[in-house]
N, C-alpha and C. Protein backbone atom coordinates (compact mmCIF):
# COMPACT_ATOMS: atom_id res chain seq x y z
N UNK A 1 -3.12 -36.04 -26.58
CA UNK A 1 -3.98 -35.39 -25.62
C UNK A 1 -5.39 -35.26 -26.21
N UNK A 2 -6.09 -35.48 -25.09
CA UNK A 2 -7.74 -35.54 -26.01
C UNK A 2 -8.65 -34.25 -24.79
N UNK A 3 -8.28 -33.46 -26.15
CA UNK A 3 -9.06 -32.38 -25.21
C UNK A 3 -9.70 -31.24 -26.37
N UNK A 4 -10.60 -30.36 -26.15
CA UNK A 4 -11.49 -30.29 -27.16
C UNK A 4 -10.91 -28.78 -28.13
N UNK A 5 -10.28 -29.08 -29.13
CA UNK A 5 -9.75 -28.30 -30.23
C UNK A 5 -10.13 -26.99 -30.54
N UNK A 6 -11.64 -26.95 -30.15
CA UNK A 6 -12.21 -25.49 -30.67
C UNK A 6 -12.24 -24.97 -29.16
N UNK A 7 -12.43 -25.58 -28.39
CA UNK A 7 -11.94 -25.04 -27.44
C UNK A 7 -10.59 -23.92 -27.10
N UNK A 8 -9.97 -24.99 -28.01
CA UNK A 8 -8.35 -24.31 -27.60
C UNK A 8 -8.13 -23.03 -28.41
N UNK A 9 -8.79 -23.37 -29.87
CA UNK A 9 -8.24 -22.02 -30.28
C UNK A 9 -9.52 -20.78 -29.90
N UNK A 10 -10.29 -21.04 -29.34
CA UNK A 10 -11.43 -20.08 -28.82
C UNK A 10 -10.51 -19.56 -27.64
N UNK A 11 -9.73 -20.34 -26.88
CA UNK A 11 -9.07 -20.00 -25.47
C UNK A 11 -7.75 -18.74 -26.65
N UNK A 12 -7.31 -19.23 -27.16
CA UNK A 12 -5.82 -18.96 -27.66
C UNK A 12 -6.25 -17.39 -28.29
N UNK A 13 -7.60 -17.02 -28.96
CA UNK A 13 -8.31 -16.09 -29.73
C UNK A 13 -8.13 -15.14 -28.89
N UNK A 14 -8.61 -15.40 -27.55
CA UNK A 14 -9.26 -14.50 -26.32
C UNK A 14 -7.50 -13.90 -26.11
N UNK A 15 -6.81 -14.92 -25.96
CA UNK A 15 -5.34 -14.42 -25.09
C UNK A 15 -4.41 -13.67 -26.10
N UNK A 16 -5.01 -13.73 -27.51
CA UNK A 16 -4.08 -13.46 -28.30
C UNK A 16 -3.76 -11.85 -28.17
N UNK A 17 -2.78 -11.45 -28.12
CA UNK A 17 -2.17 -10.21 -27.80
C UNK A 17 -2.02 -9.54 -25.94
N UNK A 18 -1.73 -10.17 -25.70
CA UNK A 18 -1.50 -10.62 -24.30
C UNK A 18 -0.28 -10.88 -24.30
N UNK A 19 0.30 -9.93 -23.52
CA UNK A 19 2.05 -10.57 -22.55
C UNK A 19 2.39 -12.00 -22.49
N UNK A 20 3.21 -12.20 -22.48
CA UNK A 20 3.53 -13.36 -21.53
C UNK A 20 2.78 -14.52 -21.64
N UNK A 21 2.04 -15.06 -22.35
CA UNK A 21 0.76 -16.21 -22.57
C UNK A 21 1.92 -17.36 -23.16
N UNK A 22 1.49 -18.63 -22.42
CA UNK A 22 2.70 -19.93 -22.87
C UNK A 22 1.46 -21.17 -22.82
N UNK A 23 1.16 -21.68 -23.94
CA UNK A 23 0.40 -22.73 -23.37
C UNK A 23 1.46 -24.46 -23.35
N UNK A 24 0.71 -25.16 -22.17
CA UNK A 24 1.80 -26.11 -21.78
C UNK A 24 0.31 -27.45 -22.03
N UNK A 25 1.06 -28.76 -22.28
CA UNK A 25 -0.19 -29.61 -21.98
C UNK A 25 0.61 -30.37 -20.90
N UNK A 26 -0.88 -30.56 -20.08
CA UNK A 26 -0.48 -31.09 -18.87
C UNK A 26 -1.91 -31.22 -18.14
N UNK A 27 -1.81 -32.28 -17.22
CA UNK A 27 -3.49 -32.91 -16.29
C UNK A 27 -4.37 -33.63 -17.81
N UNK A 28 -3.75 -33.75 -18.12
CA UNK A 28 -4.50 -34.68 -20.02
C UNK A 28 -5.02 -33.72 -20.79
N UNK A 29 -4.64 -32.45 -20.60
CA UNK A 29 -5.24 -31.40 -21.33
C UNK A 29 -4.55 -29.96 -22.24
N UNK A 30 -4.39 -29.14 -21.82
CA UNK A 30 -3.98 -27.77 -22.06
C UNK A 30 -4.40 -26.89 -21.16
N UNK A 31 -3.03 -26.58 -20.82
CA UNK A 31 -3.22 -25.08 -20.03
C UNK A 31 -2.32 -23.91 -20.46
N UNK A 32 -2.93 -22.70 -20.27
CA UNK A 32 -2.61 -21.52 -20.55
C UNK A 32 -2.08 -20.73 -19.34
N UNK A 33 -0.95 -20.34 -19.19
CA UNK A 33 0.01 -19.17 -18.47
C UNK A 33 -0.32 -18.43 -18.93
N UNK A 34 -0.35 -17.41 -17.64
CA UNK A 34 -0.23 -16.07 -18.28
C UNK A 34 1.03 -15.58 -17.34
N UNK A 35 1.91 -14.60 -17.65
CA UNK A 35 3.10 -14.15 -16.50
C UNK A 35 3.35 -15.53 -15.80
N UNK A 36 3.45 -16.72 -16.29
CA UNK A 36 3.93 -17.73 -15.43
C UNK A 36 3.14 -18.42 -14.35
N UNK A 37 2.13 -18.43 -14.36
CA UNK A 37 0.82 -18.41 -13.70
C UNK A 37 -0.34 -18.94 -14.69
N UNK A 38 -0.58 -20.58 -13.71
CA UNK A 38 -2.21 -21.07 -14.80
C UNK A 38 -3.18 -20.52 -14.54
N UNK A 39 -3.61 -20.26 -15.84
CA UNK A 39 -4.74 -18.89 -15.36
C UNK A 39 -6.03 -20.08 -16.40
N UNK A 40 -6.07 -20.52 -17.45
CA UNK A 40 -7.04 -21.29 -17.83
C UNK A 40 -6.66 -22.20 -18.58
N UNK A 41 -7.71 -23.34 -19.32
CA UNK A 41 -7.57 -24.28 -19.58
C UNK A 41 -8.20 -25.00 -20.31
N UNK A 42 -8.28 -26.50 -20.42
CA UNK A 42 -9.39 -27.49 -21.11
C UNK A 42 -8.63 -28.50 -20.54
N UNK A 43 -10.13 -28.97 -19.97
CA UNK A 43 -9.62 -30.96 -19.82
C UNK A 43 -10.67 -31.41 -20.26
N UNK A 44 -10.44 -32.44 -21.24
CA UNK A 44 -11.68 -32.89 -22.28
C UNK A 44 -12.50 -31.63 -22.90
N UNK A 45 -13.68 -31.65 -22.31
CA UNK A 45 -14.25 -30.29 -23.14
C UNK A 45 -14.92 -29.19 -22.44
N UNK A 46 -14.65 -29.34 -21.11
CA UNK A 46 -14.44 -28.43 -20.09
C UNK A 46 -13.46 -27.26 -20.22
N UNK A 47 -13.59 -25.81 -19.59
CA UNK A 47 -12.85 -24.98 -19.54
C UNK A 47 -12.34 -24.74 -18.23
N UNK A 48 -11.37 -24.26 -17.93
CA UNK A 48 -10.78 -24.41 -16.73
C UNK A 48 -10.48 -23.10 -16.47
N UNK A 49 -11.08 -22.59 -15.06
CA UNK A 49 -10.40 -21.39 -15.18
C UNK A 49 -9.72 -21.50 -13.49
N UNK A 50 -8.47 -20.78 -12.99
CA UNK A 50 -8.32 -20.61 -11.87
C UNK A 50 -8.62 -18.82 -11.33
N UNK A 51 -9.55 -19.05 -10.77
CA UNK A 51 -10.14 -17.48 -9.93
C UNK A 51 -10.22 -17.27 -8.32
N UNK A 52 -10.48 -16.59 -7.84
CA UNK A 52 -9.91 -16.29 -6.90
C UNK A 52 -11.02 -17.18 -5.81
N UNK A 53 -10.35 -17.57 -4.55
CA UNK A 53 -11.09 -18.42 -4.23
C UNK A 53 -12.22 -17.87 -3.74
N UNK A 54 -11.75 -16.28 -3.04
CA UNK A 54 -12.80 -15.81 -2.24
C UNK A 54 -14.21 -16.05 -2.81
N UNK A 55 -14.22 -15.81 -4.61
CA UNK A 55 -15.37 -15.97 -5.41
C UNK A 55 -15.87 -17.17 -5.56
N UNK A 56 -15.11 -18.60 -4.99
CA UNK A 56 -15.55 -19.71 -5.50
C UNK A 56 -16.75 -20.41 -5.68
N UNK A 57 -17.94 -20.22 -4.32
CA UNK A 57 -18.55 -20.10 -3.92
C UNK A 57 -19.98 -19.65 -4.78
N UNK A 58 -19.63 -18.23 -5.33
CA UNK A 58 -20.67 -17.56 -6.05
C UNK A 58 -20.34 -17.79 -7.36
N UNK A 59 -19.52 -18.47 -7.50
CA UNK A 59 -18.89 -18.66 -9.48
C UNK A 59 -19.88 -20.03 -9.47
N UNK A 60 -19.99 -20.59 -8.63
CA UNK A 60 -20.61 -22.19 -8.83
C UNK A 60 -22.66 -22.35 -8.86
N UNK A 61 -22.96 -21.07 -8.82
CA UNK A 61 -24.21 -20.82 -9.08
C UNK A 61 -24.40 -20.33 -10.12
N UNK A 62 -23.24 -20.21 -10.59
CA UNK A 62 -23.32 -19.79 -12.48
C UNK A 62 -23.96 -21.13 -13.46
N UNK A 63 -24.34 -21.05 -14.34
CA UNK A 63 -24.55 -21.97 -15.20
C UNK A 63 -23.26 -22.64 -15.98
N UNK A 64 -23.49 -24.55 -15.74
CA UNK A 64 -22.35 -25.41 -16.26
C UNK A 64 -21.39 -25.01 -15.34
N UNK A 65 -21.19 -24.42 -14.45
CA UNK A 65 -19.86 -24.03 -13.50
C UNK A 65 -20.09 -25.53 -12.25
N UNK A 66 -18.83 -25.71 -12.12
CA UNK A 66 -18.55 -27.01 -10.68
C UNK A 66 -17.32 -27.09 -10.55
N UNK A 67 -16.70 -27.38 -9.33
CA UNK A 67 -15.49 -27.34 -8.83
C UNK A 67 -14.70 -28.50 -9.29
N UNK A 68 -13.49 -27.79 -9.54
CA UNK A 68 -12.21 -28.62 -10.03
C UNK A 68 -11.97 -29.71 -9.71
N UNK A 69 -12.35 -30.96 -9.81
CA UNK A 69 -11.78 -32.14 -8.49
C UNK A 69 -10.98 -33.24 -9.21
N UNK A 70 -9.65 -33.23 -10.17
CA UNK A 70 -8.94 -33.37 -11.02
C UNK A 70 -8.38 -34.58 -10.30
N UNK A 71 -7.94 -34.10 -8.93
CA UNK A 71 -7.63 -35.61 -8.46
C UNK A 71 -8.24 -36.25 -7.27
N UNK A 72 -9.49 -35.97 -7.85
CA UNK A 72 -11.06 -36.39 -7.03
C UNK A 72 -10.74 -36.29 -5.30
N UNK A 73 -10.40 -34.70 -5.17
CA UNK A 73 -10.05 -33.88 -4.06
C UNK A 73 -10.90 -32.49 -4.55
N UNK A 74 -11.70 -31.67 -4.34
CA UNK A 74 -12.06 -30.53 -4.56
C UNK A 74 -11.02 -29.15 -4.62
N UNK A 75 -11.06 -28.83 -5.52
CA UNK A 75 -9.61 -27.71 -5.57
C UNK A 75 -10.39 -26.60 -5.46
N UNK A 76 -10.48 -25.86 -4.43
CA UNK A 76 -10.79 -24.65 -4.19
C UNK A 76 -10.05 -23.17 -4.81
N UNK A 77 -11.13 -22.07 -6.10
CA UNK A 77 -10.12 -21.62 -6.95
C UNK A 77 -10.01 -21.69 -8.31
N UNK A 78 -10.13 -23.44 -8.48
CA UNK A 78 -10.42 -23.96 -9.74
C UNK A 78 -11.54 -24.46 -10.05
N UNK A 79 -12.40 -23.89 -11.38
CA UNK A 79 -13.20 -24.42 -11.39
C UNK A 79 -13.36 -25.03 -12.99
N UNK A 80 -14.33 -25.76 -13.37
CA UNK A 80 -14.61 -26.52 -14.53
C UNK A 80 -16.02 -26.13 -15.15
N UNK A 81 -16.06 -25.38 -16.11
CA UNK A 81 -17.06 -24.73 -16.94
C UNK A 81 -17.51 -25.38 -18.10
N UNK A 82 -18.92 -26.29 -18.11
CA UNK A 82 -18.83 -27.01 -19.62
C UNK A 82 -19.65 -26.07 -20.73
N UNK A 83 -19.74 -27.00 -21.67
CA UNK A 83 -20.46 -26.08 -23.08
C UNK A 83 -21.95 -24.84 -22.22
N UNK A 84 -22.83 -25.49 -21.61
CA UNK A 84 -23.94 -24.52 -21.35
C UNK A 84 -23.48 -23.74 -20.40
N UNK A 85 -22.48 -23.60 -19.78
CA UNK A 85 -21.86 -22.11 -19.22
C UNK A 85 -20.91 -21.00 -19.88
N UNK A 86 -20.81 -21.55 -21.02
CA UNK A 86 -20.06 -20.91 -21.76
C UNK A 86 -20.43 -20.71 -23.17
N UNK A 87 -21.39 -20.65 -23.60
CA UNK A 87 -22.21 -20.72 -24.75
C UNK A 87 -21.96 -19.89 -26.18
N UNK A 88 -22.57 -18.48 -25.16
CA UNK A 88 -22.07 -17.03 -25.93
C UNK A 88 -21.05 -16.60 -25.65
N UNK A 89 -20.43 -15.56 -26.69
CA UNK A 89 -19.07 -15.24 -25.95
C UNK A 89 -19.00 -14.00 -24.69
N UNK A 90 -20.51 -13.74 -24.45
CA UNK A 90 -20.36 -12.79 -23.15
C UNK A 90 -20.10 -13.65 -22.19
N UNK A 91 -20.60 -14.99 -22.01
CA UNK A 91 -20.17 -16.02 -21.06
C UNK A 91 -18.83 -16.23 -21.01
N UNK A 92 -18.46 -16.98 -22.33
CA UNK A 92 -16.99 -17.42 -22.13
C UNK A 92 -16.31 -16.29 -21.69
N UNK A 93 -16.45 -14.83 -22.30
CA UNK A 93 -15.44 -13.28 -21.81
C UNK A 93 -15.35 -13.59 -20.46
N UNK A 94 -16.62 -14.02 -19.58
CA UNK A 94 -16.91 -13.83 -18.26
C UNK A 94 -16.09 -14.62 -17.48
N UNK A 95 -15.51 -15.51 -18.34
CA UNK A 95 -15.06 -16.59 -17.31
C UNK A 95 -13.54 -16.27 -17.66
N UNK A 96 -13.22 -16.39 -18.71
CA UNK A 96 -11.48 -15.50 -18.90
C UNK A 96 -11.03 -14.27 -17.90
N UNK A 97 -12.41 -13.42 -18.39
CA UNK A 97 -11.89 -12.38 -17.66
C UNK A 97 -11.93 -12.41 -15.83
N UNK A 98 -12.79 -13.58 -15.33
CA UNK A 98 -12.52 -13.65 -14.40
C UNK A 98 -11.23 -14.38 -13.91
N UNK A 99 -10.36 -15.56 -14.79
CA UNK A 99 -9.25 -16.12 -14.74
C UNK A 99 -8.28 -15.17 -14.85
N UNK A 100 -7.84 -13.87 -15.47
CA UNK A 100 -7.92 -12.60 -15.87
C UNK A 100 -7.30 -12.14 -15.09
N UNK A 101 -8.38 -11.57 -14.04
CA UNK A 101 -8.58 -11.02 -13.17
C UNK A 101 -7.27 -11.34 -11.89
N UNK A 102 -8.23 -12.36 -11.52
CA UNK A 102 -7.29 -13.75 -10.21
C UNK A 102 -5.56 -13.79 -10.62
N UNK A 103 -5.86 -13.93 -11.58
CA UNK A 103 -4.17 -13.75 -12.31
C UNK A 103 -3.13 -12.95 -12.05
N UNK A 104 -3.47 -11.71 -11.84
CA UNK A 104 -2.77 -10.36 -11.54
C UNK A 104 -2.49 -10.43 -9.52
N UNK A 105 -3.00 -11.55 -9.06
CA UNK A 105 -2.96 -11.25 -7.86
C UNK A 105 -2.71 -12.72 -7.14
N UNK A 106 -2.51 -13.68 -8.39
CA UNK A 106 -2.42 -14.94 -7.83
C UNK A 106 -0.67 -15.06 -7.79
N UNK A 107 -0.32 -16.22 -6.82
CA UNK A 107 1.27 -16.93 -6.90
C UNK A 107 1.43 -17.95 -7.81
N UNK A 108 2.39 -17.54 -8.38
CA UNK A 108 3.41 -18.78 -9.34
C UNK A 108 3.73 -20.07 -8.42
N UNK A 109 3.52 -20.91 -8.99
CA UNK A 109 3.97 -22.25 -8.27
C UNK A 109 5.31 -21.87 -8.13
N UNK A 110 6.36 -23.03 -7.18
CA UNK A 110 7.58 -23.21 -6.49
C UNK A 110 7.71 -23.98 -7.97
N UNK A 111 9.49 -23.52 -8.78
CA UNK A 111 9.66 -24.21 -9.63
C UNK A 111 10.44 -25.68 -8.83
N UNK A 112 9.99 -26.79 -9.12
CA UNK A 112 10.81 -27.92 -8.87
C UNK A 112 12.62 -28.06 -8.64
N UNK A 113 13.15 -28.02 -8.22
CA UNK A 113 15.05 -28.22 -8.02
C UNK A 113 15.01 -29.43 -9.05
N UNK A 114 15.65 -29.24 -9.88
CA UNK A 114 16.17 -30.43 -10.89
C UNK A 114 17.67 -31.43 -10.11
């Protein structure tokens, strides 16, 4: 998987002591559960966060913020944060804690029937 390392343990830093946190790789990247629920991420060297959609809108006038479009469909919810939106760590806090946030109120995917 080629996805960006300091990334991950900058993501893993933030979650550390946190419930329930499982990271899985998957979409060519890493993602982070929280309670069973993708709450953030990295694909390449992007951060991924899923937030609530109502905010989607006003998250994308943030700096380095643009919508998820993973399978060049716009995912409303998800968005993709590169290095100049996430710079300092009051930025990056900003964007966890908004993945965070969405988390506590978002649905678990349908597990697959094997």
């Amino acid at each position: 998987m080629a996805y960006d390392q300091k990334l991950a343990h900058r993501i893993r830093h933030r979650l550390s002591g946190l419930p329930n946190v499982e990271e899985k790789e998957m979409m060519g990247g890493l993602t982070f559960m929280v309670n069973g629920k993708m709450c953030a991420g990295i694909i390449k060297d992007a951060l991924m966060c899923r937030i609530d959609p109502e905010f989607h809108d006003l998250a994308l006038e943030k700096q380095g913020c643009r919508t998820m479009d993973f399978t060049h469909r716009p995912m409303r919810g998800y968005v993709l944060v590169d290095e100049s939106g996430m710079h300092s760590d009051k930025d990056f806090d900003y964007w966890i804690n908004l993945a965070l946030e969405f988390n506590k109120k978002a649905k678990a995917s349908r597990k697959k029937k094997k």
